[in-house]
N, C-alpha and C. Protein backbone atom coordinates (compact mmCIF):
# COMPACT_ATOMS: atom_id res chain seq x y z
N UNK A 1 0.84 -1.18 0.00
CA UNK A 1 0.00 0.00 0.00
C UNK A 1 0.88 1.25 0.00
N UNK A 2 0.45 2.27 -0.70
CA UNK A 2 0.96 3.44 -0.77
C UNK A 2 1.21 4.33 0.53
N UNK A 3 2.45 5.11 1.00
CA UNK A 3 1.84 6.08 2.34
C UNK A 3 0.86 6.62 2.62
N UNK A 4 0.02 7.27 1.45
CA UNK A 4 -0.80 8.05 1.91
C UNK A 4 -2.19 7.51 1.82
N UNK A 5 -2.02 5.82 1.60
CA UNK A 5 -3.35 5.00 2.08
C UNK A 5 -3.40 4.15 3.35
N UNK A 6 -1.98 4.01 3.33
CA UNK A 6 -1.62 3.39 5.03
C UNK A 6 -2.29 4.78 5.97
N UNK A 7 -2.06 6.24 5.37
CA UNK A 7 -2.56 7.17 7.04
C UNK A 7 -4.05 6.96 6.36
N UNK A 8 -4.51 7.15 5.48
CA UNK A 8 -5.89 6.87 5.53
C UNK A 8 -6.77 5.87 6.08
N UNK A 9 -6.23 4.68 6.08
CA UNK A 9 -6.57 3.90 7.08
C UNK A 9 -6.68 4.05 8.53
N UNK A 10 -5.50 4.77 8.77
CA UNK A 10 -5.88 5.63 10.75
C UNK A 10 -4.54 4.91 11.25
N UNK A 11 -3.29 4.16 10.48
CA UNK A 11 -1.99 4.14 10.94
C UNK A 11 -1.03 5.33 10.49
N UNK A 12 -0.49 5.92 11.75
CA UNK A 12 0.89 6.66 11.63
C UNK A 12 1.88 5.60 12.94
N UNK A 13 2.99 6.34 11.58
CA UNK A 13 4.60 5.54 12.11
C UNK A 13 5.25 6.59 12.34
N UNK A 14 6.22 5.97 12.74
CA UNK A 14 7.98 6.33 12.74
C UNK A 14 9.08 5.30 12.24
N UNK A 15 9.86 5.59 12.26
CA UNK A 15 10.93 4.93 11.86
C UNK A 15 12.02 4.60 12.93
N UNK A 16 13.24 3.85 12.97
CA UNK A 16 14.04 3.44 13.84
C UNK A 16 15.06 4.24 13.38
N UNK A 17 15.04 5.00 11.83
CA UNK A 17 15.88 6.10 11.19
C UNK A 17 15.57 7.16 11.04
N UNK A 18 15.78 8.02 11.60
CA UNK A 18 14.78 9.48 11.74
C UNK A 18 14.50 9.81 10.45
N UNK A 19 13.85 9.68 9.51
CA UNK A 19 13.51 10.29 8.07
C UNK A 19 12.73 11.47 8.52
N UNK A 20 13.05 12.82 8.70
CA UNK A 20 12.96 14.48 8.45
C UNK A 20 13.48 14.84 7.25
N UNK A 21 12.69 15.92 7.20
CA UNK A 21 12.85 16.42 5.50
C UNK A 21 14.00 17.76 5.92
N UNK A 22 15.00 17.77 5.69
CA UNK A 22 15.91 18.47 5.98
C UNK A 22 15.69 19.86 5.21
N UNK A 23 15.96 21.09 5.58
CA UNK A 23 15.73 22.54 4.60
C UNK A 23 14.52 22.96 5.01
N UNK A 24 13.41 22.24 5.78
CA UNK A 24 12.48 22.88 5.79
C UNK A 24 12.43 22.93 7.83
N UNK A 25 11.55 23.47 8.06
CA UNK A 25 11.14 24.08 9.49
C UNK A 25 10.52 22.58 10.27
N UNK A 26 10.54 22.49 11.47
CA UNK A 26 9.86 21.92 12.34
C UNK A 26 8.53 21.68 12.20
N UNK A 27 7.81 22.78 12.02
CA UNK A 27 6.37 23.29 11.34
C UNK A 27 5.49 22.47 10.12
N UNK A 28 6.80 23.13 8.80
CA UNK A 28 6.68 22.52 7.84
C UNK A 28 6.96 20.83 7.81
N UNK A 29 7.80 20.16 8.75
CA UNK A 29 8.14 19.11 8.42
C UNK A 29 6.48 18.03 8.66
N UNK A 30 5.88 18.89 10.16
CA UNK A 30 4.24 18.33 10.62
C UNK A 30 3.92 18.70 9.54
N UNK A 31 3.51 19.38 9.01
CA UNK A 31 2.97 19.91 7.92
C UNK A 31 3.06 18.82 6.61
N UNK A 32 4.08 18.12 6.25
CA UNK A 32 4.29 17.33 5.25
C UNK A 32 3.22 16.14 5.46
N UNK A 33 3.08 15.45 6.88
CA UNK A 33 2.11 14.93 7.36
C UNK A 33 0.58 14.94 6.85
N UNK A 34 0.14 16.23 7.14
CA UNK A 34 -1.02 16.64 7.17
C UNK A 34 -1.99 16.53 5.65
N UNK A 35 -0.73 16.56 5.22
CA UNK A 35 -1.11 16.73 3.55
C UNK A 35 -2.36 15.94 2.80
N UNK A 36 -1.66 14.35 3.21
CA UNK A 36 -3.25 13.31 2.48
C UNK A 36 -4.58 14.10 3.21
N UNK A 37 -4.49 14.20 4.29
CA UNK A 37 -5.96 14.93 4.83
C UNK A 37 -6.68 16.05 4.56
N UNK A 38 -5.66 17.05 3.50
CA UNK A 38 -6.12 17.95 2.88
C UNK A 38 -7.55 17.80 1.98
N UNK A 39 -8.06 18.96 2.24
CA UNK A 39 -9.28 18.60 1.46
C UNK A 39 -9.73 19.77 0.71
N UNK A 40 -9.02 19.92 -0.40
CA UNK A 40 -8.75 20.53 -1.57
C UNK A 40 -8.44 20.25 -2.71
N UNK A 41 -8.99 20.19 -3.71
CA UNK A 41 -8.60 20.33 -5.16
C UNK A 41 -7.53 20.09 -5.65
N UNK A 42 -6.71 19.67 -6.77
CA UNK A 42 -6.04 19.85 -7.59
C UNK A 42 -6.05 21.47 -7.93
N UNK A 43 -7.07 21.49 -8.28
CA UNK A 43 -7.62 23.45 -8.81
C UNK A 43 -6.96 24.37 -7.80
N UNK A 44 -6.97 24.27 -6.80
CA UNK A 44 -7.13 24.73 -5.27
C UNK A 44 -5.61 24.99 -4.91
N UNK A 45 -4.75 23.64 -5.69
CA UNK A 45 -3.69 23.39 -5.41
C UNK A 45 -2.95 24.42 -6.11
N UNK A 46 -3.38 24.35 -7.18
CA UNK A 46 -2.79 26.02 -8.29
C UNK A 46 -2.59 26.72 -7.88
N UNK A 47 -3.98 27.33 -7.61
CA UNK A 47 -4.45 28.67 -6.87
C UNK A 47 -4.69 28.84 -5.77
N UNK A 48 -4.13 29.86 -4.95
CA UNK A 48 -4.81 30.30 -3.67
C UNK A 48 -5.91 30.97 -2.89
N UNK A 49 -6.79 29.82 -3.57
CA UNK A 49 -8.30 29.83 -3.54
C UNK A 49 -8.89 29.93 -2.03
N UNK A 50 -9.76 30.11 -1.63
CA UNK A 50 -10.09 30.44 0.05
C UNK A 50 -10.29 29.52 0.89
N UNK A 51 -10.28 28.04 0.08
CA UNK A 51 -10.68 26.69 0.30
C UNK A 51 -9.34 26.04 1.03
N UNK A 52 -8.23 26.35 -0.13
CA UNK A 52 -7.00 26.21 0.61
C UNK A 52 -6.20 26.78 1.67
N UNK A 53 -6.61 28.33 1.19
CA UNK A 53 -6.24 29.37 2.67
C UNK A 53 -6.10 28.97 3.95
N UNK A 54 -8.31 27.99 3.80
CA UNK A 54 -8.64 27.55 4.97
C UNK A 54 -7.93 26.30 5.75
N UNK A 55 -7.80 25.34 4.70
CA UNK A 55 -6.95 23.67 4.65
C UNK A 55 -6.28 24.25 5.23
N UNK A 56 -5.28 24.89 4.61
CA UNK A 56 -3.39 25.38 5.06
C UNK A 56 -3.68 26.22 6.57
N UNK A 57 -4.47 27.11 6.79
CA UNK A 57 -4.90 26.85 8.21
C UNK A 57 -5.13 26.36 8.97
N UNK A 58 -5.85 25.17 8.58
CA UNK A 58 -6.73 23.78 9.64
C UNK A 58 -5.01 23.11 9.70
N UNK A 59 -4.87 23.03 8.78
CA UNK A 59 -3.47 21.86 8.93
C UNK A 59 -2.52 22.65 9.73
N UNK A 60 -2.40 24.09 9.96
CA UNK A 60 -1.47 24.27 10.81
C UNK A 60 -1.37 24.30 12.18
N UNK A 61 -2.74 24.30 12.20
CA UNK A 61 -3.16 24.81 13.57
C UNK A 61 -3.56 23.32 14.61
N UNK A 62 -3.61 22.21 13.46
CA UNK A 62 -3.78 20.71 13.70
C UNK A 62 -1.89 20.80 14.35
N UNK A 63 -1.18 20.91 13.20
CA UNK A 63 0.16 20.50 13.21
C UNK A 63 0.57 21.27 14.96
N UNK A 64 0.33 22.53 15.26
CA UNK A 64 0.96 23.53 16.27
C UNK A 64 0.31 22.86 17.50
N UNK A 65 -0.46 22.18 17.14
CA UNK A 65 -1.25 21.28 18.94
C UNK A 65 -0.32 20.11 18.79
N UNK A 66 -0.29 19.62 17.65
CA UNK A 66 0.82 18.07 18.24
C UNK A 66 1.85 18.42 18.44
N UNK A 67 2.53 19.47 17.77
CA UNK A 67 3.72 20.44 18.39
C UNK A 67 3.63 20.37 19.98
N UNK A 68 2.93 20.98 20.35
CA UNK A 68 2.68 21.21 21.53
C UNK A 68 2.13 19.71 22.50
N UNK A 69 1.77 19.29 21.95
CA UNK A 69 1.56 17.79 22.59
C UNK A 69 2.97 17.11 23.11
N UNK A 70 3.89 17.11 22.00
CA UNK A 70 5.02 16.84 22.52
C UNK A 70 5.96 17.27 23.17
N UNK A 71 5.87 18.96 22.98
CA UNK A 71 6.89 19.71 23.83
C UNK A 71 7.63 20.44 22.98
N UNK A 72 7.23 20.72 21.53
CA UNK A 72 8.00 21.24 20.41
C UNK A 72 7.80 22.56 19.86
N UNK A 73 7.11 23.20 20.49
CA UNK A 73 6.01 23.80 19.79
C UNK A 73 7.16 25.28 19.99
N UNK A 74 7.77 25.26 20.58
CA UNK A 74 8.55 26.61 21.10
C UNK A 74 9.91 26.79 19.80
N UNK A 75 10.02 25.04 19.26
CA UNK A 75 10.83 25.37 17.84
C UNK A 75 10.27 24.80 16.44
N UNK A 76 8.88 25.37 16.65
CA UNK A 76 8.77 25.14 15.25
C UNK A 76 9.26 25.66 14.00
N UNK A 77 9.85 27.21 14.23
CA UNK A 77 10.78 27.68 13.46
C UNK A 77 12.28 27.32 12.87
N UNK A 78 12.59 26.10 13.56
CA UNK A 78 14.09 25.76 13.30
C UNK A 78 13.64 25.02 12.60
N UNK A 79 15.09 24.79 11.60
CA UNK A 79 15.36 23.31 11.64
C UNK A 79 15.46 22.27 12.14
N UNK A 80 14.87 21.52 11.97
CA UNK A 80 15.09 19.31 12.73
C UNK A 80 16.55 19.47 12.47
N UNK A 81 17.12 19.77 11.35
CA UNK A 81 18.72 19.27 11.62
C UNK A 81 19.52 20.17 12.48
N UNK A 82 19.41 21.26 13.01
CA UNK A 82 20.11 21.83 14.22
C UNK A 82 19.17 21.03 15.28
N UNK A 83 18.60 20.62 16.01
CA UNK A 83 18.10 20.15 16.77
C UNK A 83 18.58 18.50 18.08
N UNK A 84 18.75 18.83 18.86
CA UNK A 84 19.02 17.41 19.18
C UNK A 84 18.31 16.07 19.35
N UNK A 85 18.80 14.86 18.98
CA UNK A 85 18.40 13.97 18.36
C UNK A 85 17.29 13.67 19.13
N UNK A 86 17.01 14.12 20.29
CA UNK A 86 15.89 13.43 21.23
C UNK A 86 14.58 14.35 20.63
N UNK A 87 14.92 15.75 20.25
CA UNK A 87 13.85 16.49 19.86
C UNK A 87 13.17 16.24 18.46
N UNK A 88 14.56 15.63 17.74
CA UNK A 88 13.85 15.12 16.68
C UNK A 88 13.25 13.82 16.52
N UNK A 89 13.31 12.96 17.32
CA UNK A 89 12.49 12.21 17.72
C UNK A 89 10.83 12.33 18.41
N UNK A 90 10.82 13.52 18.96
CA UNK A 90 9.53 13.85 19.07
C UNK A 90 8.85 14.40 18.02
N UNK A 91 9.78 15.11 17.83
CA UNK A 91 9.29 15.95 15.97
C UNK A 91 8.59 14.67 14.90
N UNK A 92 9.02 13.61 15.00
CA UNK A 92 8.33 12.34 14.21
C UNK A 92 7.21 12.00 14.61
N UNK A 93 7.25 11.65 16.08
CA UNK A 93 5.77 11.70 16.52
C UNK A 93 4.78 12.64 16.65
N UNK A 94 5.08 13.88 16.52
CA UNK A 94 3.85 14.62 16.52
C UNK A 94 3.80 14.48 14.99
N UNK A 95 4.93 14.15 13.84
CA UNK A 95 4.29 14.06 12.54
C UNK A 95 3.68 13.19 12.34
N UNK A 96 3.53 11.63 13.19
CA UNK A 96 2.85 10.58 12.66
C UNK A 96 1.49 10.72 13.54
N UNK A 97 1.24 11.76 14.41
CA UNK A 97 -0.08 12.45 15.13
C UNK A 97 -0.97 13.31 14.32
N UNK A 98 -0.16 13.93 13.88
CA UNK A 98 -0.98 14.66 12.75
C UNK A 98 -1.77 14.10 11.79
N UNK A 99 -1.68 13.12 11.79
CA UNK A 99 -2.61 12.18 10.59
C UNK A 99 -3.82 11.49 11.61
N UNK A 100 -4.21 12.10 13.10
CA UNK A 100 -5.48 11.13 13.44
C UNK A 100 -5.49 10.24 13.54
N UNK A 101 -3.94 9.26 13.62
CA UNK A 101 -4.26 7.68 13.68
C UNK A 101 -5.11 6.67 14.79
N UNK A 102 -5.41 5.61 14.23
CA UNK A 102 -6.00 5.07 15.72
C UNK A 102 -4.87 3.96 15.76
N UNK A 103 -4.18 3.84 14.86
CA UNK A 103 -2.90 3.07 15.80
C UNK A 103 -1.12 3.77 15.54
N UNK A 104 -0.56 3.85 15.98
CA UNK A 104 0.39 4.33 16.02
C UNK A 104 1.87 3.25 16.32
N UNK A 105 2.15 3.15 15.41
CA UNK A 105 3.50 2.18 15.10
C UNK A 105 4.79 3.32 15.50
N UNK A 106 5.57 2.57 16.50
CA UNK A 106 6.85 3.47 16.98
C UNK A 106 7.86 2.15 16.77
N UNK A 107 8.56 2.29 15.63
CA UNK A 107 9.80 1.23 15.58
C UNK A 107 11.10 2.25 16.21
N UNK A 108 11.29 1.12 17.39
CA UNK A 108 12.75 1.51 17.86
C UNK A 108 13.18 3.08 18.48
N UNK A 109 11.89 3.60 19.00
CA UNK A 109 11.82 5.24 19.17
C UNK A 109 12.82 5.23 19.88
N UNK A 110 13.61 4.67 20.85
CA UNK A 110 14.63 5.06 21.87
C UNK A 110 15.98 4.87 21.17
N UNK A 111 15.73 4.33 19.72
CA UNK A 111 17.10 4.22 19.37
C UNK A 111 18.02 5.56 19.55
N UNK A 112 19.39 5.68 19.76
CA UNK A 112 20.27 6.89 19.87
C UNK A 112 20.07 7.40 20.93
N UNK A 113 19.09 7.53 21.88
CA UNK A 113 18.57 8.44 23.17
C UNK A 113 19.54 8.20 24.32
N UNK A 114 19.74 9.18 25.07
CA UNK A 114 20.59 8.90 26.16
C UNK A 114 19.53 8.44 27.18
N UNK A 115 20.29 8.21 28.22
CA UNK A 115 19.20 7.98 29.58
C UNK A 115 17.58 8.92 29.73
N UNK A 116 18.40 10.27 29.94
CA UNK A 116 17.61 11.11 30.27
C UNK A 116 16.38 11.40 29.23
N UNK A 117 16.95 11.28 27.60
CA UNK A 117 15.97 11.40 26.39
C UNK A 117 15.01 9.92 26.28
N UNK A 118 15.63 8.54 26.77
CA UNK A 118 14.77 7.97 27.05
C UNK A 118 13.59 7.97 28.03
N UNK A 119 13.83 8.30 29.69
CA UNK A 119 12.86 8.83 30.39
C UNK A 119 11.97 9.84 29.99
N UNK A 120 12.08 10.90 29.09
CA UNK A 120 11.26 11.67 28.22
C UNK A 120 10.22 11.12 27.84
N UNK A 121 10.87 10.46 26.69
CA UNK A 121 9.79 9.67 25.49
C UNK A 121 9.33 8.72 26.47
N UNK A 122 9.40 7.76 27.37
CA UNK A 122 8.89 6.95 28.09
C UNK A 122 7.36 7.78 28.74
N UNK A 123 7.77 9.01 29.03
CA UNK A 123 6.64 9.69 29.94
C UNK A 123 5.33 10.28 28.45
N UNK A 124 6.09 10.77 27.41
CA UNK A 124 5.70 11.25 26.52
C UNK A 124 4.32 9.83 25.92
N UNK A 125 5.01 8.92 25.88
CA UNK A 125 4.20 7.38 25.14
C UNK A 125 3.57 7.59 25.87
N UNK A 126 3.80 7.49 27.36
CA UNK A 126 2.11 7.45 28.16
C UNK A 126 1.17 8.22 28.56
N UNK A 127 1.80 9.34 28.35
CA UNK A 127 0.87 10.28 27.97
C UNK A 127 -0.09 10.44 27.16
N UNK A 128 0.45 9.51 25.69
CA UNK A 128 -0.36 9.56 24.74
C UNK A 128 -1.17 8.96 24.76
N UNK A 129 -0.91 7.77 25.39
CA UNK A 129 -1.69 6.69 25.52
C UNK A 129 -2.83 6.71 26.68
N UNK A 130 -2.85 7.59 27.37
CA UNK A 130 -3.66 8.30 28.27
C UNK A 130 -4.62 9.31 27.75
N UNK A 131 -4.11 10.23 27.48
CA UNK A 131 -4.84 11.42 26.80
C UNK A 131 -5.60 11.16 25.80
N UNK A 132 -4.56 10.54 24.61
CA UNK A 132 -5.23 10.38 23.06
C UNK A 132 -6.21 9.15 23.51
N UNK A 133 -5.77 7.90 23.84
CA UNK A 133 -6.64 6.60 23.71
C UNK A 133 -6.74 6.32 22.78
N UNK A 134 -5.13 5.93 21.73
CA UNK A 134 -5.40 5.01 20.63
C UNK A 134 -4.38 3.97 21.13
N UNK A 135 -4.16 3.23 20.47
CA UNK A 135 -3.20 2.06 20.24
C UNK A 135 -2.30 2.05 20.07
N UNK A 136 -0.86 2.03 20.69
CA UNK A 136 0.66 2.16 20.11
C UNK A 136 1.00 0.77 19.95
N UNK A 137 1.51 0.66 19.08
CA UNK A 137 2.49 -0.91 18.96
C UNK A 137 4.03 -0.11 18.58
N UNK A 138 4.65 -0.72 19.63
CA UNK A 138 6.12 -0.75 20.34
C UNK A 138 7.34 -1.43 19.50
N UNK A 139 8.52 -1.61 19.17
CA UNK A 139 8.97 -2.32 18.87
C UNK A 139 10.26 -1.57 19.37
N UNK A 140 10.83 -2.04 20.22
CA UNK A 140 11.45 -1.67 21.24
C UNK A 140 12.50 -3.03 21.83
N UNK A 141 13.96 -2.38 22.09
CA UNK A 141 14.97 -2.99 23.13
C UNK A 141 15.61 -2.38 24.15
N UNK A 142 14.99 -1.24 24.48
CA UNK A 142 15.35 -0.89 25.73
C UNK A 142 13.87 -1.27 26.87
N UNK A 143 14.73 -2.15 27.24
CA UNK A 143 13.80 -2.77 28.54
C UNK A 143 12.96 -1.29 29.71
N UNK A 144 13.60 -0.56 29.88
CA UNK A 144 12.87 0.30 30.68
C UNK A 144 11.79 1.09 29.93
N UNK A 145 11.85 1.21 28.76
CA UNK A 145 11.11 1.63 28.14
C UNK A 145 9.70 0.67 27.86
N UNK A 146 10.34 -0.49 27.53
CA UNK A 146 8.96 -1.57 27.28
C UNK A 146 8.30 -1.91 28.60
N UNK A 147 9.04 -1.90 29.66
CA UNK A 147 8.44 -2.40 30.89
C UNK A 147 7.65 -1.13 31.46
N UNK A 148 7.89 0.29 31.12
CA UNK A 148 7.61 1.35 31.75
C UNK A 148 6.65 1.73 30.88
N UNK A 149 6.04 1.34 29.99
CA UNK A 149 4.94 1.23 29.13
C UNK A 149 4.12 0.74 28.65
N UNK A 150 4.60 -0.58 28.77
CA UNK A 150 3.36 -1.55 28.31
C UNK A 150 2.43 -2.14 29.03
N UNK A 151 1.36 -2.68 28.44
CA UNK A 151 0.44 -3.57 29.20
C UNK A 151 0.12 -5.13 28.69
N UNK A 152 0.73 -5.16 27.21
CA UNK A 152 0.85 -6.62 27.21
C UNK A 152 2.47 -6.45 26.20
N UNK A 153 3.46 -7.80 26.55
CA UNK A 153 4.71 -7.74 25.42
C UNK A 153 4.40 -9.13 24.93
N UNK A 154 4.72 -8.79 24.14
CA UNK A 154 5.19 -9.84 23.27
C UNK A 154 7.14 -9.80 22.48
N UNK A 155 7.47 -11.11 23.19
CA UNK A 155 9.01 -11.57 23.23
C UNK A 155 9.50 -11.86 21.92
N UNK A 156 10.03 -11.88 20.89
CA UNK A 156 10.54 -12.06 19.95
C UNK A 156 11.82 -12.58 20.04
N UNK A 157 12.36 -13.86 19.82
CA UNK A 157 13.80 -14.13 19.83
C UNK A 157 14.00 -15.02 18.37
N UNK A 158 14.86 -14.32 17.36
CA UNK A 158 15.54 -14.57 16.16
C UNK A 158 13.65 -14.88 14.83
N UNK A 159 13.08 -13.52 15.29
CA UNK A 159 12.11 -13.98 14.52
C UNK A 159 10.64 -14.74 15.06
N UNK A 160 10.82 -15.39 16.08
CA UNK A 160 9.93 -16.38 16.74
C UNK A 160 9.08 -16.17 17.97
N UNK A 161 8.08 -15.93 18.37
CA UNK A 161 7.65 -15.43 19.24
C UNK A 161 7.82 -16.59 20.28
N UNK A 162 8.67 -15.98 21.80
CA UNK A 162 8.79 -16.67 22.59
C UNK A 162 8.06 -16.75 23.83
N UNK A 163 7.19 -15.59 24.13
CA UNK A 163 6.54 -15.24 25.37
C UNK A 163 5.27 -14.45 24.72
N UNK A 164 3.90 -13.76 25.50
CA UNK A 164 3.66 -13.16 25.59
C UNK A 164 3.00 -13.14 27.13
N UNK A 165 2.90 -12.04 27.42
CA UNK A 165 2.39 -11.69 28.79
C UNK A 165 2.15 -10.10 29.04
N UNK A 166 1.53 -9.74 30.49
CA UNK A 166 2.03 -8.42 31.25
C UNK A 166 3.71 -8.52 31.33
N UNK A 167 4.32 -7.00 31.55
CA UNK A 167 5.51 -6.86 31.65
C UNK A 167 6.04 -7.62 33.18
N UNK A 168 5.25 -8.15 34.35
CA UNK A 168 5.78 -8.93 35.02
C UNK A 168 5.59 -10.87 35.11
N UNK A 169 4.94 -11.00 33.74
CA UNK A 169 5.03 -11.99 33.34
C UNK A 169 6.36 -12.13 33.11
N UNK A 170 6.57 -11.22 31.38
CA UNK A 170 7.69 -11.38 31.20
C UNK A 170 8.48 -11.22 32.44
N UNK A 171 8.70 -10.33 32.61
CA UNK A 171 10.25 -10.11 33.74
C UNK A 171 10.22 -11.75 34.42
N UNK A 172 10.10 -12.39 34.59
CA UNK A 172 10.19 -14.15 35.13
C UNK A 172 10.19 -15.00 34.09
N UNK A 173 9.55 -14.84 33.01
CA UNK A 173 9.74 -15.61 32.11
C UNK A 173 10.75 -16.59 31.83
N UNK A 174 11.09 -17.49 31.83
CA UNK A 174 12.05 -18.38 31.69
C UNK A 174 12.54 -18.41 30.17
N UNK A 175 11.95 -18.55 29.67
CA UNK A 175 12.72 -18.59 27.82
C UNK A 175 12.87 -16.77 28.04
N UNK A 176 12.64 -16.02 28.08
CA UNK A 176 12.67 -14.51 27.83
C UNK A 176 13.98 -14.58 28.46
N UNK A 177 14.27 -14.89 30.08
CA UNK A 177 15.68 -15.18 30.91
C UNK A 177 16.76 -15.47 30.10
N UNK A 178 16.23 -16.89 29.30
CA UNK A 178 17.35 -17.88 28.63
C UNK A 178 17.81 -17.00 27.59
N UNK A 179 17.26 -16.38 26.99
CA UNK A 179 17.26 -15.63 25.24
C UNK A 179 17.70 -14.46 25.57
N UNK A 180 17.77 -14.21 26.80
CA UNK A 180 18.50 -12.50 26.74
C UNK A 180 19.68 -12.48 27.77
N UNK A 181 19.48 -13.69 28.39
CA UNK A 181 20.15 -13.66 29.70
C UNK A 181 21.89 -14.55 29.54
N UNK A 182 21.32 -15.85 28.70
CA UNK A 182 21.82 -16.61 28.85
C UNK A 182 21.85 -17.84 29.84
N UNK A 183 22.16 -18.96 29.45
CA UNK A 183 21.82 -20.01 30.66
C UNK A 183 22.97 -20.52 31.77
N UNK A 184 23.95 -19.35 31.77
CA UNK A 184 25.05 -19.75 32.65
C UNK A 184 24.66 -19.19 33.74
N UNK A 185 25.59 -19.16 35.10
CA UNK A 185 25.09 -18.47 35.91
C UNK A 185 25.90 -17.28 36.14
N UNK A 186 24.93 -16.02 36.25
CA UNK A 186 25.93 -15.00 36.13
C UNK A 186 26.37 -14.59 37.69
N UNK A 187 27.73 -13.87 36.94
CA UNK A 187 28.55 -13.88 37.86
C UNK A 187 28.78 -12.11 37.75
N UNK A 188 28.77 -11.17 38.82
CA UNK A 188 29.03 -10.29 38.67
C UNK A 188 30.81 -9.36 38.64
């Protein structure tokens, strides 16, 4: 399926590779988002007809709340590429917000994050998941992050699903132990 029939369906993503459109603004980058939802013309698209005026309004003013949902909203004028990597990581999610999804795919959001940018986004996911009340699916290896968020995991080892449970299922899990842990006994 094409991108802009996957957000029509009501999924927004991210990536585990920050794909930002570099040269353009914070603003504009939500903004790239918003676009399939436009509801304007080809004609419209020409000209700056009052129809679009209005769109390019609705969409900004959509885009400046998920800004602000995440904590961004104070640089929507910069560039994503002066920005640090944790901010542009939120900058993705308020772009894959902007599309209204009812599920929301986050591959690998903590990748690159330090401690502190992970505790962020950790508080940020549940927030969303509080406030908004849609569906995130996770795909995630930082354990504090999956355990500090979820309500059901599902274990994956080389492809194969090895567990599912609550996060204190897993945490005891015995194959989850073996597959991440190893079966020796550790020694500190």
């Amino acid at each position: 399926m094409e991108q802009h029939m996957i957000t029509r369906e009501g999924i927004g993503r991210t990536f585990q590779n920050i794909r930002l459109f570099k040269g353009l603004t914070v603003l504009e980058n939500a903004m790239c988002a918003f676009d399939p939802l436009s509801k304007y013309s080809i004609f419209d698209g020409l000209i700056p007809t009052p129809r679009r005026l209005a769109e390019e309004k609705r969409g900004r003013e959509i885009c400046e709340h998920y800004l602000n949902v995440v904590g961004m909203l104070q640089h929507k004028n910069e560039r994503p590429e002066n920005l640090p990597y944790g901010l542009q990581r939120k900058l993705e999610i308020a772009r894959a917000l902007t599309c209204h999804p009812k599920v929301l795919l986050l591959d690998e959001p903590a990748a690159g994050l330090n401690p502190t940018e992970v505790k962020e986004l950790t508080e940020l996911i549940g927030r969303l998941c509080e406030d908004i009340g849609f569906a995130i699916l996770l795909i995630e290896h930082r354990l504090e992050l999956v355990m500090g968020i979820s309500h059901r995991i599902h274990v994956l080892n080389f492809g194969k699903q090895i567990a599912e449970g609550t996060p204190d299922e897993i945490k005891e899990n015995p194959d989850v132990i073996k597959a991440y842990l190893g079966e020796g006994e550790i020694k500190c």
